[in-house]
Protein backbone atom coordinates (compact mmCIF):
# COMPACT_ATOMS: atom_id res chain seq x y z
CA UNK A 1 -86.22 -17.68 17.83
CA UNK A 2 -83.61 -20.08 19.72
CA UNK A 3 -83.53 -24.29 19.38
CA UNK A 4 -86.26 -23.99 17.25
CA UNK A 5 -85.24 -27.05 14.87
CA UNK A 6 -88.24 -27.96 13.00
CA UNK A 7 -89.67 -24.25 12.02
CA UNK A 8 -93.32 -23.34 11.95
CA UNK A 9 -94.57 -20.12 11.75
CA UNK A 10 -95.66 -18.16 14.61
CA UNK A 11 -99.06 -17.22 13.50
CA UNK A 12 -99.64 -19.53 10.70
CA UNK A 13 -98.46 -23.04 12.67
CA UNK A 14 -97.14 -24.32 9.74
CA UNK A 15 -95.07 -23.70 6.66
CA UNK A 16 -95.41 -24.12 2.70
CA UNK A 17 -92.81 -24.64 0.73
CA UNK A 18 -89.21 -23.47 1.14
CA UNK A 19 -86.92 -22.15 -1.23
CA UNK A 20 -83.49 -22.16 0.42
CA UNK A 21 -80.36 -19.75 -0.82
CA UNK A 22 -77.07 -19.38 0.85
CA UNK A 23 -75.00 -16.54 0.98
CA UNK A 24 -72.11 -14.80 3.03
CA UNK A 25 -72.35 -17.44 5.62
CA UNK A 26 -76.13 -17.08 5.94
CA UNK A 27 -78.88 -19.62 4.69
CA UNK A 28 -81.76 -17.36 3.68
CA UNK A 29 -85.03 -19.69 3.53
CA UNK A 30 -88.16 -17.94 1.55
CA UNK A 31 -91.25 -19.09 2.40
CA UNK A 32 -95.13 -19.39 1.29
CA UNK A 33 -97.00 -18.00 4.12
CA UNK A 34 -100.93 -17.51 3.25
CA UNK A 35 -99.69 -16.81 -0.73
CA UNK A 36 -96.86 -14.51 -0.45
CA UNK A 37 -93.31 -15.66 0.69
CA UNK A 38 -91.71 -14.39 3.97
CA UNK A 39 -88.40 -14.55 4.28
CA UNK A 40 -86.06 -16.42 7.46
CA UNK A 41 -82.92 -16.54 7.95
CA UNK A 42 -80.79 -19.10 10.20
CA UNK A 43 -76.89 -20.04 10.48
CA UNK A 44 -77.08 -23.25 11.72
CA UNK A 45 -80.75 -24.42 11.27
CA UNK A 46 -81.21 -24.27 14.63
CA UNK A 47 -82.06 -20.83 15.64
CA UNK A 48 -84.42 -18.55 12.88
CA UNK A 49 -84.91 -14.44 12.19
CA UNK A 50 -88.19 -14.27 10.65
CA UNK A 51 -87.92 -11.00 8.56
CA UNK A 52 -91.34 -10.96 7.74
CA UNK A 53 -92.48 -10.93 3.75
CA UNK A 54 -90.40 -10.53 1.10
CA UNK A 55 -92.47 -10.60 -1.72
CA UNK A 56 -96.32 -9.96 -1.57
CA UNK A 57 -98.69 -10.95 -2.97
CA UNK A 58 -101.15 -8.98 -5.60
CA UNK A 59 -104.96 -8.29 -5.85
CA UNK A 60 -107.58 -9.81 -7.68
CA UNK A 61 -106.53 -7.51 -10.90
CA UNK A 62 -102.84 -8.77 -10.93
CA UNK A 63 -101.22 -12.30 -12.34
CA UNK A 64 -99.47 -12.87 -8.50
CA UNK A 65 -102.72 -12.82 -6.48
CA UNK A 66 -100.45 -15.68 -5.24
CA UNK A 67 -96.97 -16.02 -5.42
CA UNK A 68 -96.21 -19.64 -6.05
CA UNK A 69 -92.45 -21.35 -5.45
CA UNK A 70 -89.22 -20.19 -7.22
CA UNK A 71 -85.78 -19.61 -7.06
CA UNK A 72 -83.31 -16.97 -5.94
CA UNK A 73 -79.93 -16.26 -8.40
CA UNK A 74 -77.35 -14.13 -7.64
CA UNK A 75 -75.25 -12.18 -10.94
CA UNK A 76 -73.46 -9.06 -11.69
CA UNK A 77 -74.07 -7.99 -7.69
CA UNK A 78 -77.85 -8.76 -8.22
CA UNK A 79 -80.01 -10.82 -6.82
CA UNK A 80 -82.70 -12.20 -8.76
CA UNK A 81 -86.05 -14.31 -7.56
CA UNK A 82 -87.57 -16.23 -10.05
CA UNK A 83 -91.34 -17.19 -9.17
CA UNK A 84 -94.96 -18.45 -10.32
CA UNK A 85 -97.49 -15.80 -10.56
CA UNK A 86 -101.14 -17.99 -10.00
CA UNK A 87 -104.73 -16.02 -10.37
CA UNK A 88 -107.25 -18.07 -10.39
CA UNK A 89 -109.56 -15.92 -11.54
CA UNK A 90 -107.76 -15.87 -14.97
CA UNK A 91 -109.26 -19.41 -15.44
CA UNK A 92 -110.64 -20.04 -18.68
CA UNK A 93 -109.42 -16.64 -20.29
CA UNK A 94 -105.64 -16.80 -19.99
CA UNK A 95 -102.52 -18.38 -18.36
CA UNK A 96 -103.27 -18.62 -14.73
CA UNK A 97 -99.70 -19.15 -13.71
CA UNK A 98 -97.06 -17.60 -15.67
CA UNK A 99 -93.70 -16.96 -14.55
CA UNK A 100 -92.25 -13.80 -13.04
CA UNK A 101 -89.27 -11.80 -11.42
CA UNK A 102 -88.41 -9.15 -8.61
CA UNK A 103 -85.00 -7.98 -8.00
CA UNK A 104 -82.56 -6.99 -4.65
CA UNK A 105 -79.60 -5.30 -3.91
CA UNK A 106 -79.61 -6.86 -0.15
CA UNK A 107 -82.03 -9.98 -0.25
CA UNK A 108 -84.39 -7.87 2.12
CA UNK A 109 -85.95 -5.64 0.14
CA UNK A 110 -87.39 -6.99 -3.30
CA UNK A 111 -89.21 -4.90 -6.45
CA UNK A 112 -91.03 -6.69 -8.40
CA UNK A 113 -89.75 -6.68 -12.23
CA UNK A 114 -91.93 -5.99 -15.27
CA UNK A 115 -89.26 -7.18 -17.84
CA UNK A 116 -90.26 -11.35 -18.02
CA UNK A 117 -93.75 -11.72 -18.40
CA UNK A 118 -93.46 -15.63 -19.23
CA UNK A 119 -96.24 -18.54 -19.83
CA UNK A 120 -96.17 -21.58 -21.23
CA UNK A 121 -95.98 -22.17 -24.76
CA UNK A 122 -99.44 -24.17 -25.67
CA UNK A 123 -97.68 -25.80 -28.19
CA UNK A 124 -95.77 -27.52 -26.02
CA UNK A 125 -97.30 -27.37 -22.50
CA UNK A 126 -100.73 -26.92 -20.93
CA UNK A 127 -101.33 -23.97 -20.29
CA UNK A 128 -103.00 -23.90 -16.98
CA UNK A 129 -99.78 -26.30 -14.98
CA UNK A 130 -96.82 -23.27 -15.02
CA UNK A 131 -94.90 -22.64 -12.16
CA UNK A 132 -92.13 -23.40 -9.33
CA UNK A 133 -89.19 -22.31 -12.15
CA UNK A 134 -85.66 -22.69 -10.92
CA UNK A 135 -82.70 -21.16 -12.55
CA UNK A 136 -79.28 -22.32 -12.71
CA UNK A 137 -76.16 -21.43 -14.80
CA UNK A 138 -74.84 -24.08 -17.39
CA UNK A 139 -71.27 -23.52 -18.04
CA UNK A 140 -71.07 -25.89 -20.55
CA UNK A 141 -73.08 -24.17 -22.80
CA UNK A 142 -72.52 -21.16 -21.78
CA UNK A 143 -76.07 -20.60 -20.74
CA UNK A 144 -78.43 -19.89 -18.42
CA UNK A 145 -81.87 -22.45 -17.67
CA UNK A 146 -84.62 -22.64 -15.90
CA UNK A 147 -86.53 -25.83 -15.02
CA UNK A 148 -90.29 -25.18 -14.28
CA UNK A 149 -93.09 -27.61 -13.16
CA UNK A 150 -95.15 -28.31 -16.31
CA UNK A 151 -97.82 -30.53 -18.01
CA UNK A 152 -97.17 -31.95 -21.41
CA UNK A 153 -99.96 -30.97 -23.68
CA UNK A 154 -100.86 -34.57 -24.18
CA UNK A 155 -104.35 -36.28 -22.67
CA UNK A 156 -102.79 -39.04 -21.08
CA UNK A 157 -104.71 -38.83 -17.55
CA UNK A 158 -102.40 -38.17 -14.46
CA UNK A 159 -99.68 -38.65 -17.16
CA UNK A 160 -98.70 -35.40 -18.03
CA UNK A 161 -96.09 -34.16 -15.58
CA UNK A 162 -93.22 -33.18 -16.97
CA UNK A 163 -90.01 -30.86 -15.76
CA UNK A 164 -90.16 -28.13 -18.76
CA UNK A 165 -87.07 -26.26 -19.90
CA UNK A 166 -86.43 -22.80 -21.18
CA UNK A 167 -82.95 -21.07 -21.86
CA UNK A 168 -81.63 -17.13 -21.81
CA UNK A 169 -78.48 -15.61 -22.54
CA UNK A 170 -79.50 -12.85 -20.34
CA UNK A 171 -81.67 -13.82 -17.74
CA UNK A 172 -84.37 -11.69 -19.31
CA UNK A 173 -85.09 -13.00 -22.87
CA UNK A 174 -86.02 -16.39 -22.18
CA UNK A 175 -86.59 -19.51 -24.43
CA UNK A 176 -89.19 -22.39 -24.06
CA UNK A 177 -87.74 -25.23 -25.45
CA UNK A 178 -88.99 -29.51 -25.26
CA UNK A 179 -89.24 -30.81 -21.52
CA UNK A 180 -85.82 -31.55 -20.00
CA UNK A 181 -87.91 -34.98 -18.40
CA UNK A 182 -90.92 -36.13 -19.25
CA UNK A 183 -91.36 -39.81 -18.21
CA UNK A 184 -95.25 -40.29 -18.73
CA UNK A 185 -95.33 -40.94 -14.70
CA UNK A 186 -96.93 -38.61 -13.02
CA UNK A 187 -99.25 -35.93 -12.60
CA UNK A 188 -97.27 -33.54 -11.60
CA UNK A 189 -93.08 -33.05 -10.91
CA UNK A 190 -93.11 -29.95 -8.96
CA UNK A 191 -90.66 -27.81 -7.20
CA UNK A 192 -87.22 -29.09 -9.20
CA UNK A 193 -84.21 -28.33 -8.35
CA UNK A 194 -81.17 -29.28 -10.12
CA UNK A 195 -77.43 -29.46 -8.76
CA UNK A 196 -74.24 -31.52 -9.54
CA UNK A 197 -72.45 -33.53 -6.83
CA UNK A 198 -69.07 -35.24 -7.59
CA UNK A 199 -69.30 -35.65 -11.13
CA UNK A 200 -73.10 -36.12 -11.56
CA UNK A 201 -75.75 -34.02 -12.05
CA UNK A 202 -78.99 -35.25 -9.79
CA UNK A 203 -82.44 -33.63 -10.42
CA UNK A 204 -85.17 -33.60 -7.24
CA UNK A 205 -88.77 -33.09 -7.47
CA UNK A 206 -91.95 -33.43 -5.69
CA UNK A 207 -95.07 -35.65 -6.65
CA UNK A 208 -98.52 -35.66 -5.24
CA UNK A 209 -99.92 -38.34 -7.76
CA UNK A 210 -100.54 -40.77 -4.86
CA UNK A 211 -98.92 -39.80 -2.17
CA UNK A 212 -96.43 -36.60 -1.61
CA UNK A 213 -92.86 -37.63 -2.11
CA UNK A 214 -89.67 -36.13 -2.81
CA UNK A 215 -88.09 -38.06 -5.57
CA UNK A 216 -84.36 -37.57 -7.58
CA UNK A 217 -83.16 -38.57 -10.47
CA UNK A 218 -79.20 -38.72 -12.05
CA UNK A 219 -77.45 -38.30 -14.62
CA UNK A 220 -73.92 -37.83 -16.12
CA UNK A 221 -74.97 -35.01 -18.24
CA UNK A 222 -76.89 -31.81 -17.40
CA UNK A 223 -79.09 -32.55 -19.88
CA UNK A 224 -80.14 -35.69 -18.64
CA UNK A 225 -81.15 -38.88 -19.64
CA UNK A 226 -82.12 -39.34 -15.98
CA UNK A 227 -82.20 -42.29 -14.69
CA UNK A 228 -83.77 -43.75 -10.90
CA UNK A 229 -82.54 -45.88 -8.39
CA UNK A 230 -83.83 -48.71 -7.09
CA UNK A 231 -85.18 -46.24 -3.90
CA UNK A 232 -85.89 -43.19 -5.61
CA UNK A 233 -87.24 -41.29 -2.77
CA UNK A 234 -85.32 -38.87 -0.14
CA UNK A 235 -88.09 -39.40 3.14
CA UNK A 236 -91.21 -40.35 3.90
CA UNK A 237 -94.58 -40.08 2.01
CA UNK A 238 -95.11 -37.35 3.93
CA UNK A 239 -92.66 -34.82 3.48
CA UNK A 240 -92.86 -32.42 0.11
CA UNK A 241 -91.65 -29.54 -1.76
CA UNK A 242 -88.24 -30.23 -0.76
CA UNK A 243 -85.11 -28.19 -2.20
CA UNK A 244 -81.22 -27.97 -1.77
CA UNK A 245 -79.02 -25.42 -0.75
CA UNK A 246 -74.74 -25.68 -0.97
CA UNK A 247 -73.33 -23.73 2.36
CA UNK A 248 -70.13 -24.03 4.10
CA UNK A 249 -69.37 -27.00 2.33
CA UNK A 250 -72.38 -29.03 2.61
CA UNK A 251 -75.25 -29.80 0.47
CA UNK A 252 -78.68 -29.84 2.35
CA UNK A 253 -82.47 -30.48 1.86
CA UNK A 254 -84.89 -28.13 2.46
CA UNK A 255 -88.32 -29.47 2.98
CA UNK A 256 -91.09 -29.22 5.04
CA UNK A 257 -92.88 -32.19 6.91
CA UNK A 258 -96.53 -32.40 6.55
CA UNK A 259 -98.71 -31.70 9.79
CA UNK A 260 -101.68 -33.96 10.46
CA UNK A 261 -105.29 -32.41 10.45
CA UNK A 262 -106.24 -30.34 14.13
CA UNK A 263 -102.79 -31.72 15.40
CA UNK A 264 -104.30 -35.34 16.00
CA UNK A 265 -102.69 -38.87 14.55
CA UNK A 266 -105.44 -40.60 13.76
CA UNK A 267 -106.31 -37.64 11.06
CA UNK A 268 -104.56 -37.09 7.66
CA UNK A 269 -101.72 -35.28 6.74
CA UNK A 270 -101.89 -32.11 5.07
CA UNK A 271 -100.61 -29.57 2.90
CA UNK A 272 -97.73 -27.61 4.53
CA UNK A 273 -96.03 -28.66 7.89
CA UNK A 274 -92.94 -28.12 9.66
CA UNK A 275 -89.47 -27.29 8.33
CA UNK A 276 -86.90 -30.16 8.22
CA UNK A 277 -83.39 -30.31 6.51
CA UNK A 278 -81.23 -32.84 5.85
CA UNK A 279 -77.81 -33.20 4.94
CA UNK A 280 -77.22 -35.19 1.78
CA UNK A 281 -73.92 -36.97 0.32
CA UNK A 282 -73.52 -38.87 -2.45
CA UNK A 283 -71.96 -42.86 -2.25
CA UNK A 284 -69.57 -43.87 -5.07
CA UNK A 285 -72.04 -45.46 -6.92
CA UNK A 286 -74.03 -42.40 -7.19
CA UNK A 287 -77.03 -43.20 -4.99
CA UNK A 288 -77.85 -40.52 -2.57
CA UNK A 289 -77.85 -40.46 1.34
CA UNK A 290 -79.51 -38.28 4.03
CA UNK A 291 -77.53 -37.88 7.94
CA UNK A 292 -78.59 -35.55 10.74
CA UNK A 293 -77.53 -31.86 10.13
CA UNK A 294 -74.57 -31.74 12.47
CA UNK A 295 -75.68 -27.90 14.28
CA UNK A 296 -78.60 -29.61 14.87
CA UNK A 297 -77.34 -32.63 16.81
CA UNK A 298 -74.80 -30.50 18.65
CA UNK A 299 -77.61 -28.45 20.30
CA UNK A 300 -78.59 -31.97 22.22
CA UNK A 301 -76.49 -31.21 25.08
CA UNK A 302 -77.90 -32.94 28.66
CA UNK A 303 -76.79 -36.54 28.50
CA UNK A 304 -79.41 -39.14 29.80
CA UNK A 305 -77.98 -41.91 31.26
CA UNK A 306 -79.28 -45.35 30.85
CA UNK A 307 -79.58 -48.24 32.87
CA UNK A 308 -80.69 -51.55 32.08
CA UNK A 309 -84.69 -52.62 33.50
CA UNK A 310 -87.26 -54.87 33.46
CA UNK A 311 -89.37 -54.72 30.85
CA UNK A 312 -91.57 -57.21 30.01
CA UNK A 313 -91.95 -60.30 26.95
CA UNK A 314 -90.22 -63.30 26.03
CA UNK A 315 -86.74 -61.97 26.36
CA UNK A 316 -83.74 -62.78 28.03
CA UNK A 317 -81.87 -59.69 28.11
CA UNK A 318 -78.26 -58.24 29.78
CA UNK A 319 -76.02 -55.64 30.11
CA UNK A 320 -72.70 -55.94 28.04
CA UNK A 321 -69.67 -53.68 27.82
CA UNK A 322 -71.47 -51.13 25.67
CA UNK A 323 -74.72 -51.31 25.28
CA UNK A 324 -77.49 -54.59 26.12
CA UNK A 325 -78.36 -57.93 24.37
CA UNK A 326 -81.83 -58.76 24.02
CA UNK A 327 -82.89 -62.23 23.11
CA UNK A 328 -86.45 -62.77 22.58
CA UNK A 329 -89.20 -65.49 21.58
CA UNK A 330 -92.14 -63.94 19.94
CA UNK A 331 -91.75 -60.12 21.43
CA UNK A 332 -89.59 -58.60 24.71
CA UNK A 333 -88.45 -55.43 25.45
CA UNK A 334 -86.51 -53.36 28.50
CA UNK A 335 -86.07 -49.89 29.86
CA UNK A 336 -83.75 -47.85 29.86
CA UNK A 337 -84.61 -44.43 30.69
CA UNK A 338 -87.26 -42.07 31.29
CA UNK A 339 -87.78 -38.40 30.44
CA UNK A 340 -89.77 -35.25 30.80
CA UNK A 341 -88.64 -33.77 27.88
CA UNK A 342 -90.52 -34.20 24.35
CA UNK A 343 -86.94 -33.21 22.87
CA UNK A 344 -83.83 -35.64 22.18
CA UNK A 345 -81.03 -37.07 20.05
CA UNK A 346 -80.43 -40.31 20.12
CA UNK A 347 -77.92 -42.31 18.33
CA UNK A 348 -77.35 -46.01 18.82
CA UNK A 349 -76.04 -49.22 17.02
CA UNK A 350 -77.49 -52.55 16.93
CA UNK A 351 -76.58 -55.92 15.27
CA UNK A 352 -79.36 -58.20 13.99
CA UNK A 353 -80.09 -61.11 12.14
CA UNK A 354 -82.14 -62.27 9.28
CA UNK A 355 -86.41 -62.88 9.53
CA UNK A 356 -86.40 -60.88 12.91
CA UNK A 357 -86.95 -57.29 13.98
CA UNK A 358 -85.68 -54.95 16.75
CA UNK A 359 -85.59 -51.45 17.94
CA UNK A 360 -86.42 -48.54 20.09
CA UNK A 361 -89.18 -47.37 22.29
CA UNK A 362 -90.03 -43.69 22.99
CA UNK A 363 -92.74 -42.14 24.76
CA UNK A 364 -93.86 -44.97 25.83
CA UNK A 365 -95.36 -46.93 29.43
CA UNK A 366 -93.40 -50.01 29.17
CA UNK A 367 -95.42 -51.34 31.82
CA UNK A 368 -98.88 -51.14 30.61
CA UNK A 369 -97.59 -51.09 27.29
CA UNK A 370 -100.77 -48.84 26.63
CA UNK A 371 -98.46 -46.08 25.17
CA UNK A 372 -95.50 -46.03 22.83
CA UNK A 373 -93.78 -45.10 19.27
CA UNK A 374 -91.77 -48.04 18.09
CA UNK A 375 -88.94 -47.38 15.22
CA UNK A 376 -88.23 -51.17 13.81
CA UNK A 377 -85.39 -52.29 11.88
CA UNK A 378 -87.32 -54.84 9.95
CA UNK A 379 -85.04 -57.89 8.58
CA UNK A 380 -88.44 -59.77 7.40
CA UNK A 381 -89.20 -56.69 4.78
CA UNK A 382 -85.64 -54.81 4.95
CA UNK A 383 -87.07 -51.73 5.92
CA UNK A 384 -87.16 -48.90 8.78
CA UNK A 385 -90.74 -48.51 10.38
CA UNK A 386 -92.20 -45.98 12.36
CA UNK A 387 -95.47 -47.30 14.62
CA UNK A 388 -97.79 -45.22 17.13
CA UNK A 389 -99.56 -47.43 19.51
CA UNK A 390 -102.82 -44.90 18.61
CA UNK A 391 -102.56 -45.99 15.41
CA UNK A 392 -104.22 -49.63 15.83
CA UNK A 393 -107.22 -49.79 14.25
CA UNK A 394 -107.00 -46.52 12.74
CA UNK A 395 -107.13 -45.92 8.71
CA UNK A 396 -103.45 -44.25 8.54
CA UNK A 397 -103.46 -44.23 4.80
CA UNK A 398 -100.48 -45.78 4.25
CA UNK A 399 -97.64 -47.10 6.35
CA UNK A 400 -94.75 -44.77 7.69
CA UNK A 401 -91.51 -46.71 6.06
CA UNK A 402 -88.28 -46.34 4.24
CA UNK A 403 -86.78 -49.45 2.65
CA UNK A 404 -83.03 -50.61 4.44
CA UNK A 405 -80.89 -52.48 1.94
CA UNK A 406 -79.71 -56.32 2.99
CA UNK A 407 -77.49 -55.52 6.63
CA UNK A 408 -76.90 -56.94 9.97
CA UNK A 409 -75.24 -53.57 11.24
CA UNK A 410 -77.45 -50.89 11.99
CA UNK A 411 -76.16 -47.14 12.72
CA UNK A 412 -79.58 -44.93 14.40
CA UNK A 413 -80.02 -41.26 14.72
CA UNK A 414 -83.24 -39.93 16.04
CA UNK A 415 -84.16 -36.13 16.32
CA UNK A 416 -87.27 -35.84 18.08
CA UNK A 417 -89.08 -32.10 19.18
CA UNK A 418 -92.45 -31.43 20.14
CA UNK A 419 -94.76 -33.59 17.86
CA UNK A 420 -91.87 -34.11 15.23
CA UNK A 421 -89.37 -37.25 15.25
CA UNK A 422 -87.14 -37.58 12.75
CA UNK A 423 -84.73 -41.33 12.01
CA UNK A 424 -81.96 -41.54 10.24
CA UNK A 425 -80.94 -44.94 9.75
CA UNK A 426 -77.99 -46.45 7.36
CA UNK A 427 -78.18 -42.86 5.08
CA UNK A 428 -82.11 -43.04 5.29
CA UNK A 429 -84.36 -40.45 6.61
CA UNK A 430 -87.94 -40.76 8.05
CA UNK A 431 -89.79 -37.81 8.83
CA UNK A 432 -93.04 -38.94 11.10
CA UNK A 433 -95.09 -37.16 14.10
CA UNK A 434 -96.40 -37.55 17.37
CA UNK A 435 -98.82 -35.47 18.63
CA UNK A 436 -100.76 -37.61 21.21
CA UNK A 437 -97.94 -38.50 23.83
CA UNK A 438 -94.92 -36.47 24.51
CA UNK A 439 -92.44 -37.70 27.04
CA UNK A 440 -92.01 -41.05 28.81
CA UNK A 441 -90.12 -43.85 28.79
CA UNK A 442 -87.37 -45.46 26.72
CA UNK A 443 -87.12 -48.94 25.66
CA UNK A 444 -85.06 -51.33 23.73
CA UNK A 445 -86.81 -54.28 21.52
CA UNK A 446 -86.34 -56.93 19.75
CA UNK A 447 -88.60 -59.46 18.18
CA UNK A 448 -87.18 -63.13 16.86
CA UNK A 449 -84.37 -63.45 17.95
CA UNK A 450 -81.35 -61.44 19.13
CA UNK A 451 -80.46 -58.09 19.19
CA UNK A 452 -76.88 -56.37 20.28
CA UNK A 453 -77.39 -52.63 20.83
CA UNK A 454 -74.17 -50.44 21.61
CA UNK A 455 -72.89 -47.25 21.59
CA UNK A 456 -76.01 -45.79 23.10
CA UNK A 457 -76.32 -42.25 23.45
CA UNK A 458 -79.39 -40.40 24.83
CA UNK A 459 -79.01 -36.38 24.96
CA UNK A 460 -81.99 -33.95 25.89
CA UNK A 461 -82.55 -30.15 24.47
């Protein structure tokens, strides 16, 4: 499948949760399709083999009626998955998810392993919240560990999440051991993942106690204490299940992007969506950063050109060396182009100040002004803002937003394809859709004040 970008499956229309591997220049992405995981592979996240299922799921009789998230480990020419077995049907009578393995000589063709048979220990952990291990190598103690998504056996309500640890010297005799993090903060920390980046060690996982987010966490140790950041998330509320893969020198994020219900935006998200990866880095300080995948951006190849027109507003606007300044009172905006295509990069930067707000238009009739998405770079709340013009008066659930520290220099990256667009925006990523409206015009913005936008670049699929 070619410039594909955001995945979904074929049949399905939409993805569960990815568990990304790398090897001999090949990212191999496992995924939960209707309970068992299928298996796609991709060099440059832009084009995807879908290899069909890798591991199956079992009948009624066996612990993997579905097989929940994992990990894949490589050793001693082997490669290992790692993965939740969940029966429902066990409820009440034994461990519904308990932890299992399958083996490969290829990373095609799997056999399921009867040699780790593991559930939680109910001394420790409840013993019906098991699953999503992860196993990773630590050299320091000359170990190996697995991280699994547990629930303390406490009774604190929507309090119990916790990241449970157990340790082998073998990959076979395993070791449940006190949770690795247990902050009393959630009901859940699911799908962890656990890497080191220049010096630190940085653990991510996924929470649906309110909303779903992908949160991380850091530490100088691998053992933690682990300790936030003032923005602890890694997207939007509505991207999940998110994981990270080292290849050809980069670390990335593997997530998926929730789809709203019967494709419409007025309806809620939902479990499972569309793939989307980021690239992440790490600043000095330790905080992480997300930025466009570069293969993906590179596949933008027909340049738009813009040109300055009316719009309509307050605004007095003009065309400078390299981009437009917009001055407005109350609201004004311009064109600048118009497409066809539902599918674009666009990068831009823009220069505001304090207690006002600018940005782009896309999709939109300028016009009328009856149609648009607006992205804002909000100086009143520091934070990057994705609006639908369908969404007035509609109960959205919460607002689409990442927060922007203290700036008056802006850098913009927007991937859009279909219903997905996707803004990067000063190492911040927002993951949003729009399914309503598809193509039409482009606009610049700004509200309060003014606005210097340069370095515009518009490219189509």
């Amino acid at each position: 499948m070619n410039n594909v970008i955001f995945y979904d499956h074929p049949k399905q229309g939409f993805n569960g949760d990815f568990i990304p591997f790398f090897h001999d220049g090949v990212f191999h992405l496992f995924m939960i399709i209707d309970g068992s995981w299928e298996h796609l592979t991709t060099t440059d996240f832009v084009n995807f083999i879908n290899h069909g299922v890798a591991l199956p799921k079992g009948n009624e009789e066996e612990q993997d009626l579905s097989v929940c998230t994992g990990s894949v480990f490589y050793h001693n020419n082997l490669f290992h998955i790692f993965y939740a077995g969940y029966n429902g049907f066990y409820l009440g009578k034994k461990p519904i998810q308990v932890v299992l393995h399958a083996t490969s000589t290829d990373l095609y063709n799997w056999k399921k392993e009867k040699d780790i048979f593991l559930p939680p220990d109910e001394s420790i952990y409840h013993r019906d919240g098991w699953r999503d291990p992860y196993v990773y190598y630590d050299k320091l103690n000359d170990e190996y560990k697995m991280i699994i998504t547990g629930e303390k056996n406490h009774h604190h309500y929507r309090r119990w999440g916790a990241t449970a640890l157990a340790t082998s010297k073998d990959l076979i005799n395993w070791t449940i051991k006190e949770p690795i993090y247990a902050p009393f903060l959630y009901d859940t920390h699911e799908c962890p993942d656990l890497f080191e980046l220049n010096g630190r060690y940085y653990m991510i996982f996924s929470t649906y106690t309110r909303w779903w987010e992908v949160h991380y966490r850091v530490s100088h140790s691998i053992d933690g204490p682990w300790k936030s950041y003032k923005d602890e998330l890694l997207d939007n509320r509505s991207y999940y299940a998110a994981k990270t893969v080292y290849g050809n020198g980069k670390r990335y994020l593997v997530g998926w992007a929730a789809r709203r219900t019967d494709n419409l935006d007025k309806n809620k998200y939902e479990w499972g969506g569309s793939l989307c990866v980021h690239e992440i880095e790490a600043l000095p300080n330790g905080e992480l950063i997300c930025k466009p995948v570069s293969t993906i951006v590179d596949a933008y190849t027909k340049i738009l050109e813009t040109r300055k027109q009316n719009g309509f507003g307050n605004i007095v606007s003009r065309k400078t060396k390299n981009g437009y300044s917009l001055d407005s009172d109350g609201f004004g905006c311009i064109k600048i182009a118009k497409t066809k295509s539902s599918s674009l990069y666009i990068s831009f930067d823009v220069k505001i100040k304090d207690n006002m707000t600018a940005g782009i238009l896309l999709r939109a009739n300028i016009n009328k002004f009856d149609k648009w998405v607006m992205i804002e770079l909000d100086r009143k709340k520091d934070r990057l803002f994705f609006d639908l013009s369908s969404k007035w008066f509609e109960d959205q659930f919460f607002d689409e937003e990442r927060p922007l520290d203290k700036s008056s220099n802006y850098h913009v990256e927007i991937i859009t394809k279909d219903s997905m667009i996707v803004t990067y925006c000063n190492g911040k990523a927002l993951s949003a859709r729009c399914y309503e409206y598809m193509d039409g015009e482009i606009g610049l913005f700004s509200r309060d004040g003014k606005a210097i936008f340069n370095n515009i670049t518009i490219k189509e699929l």
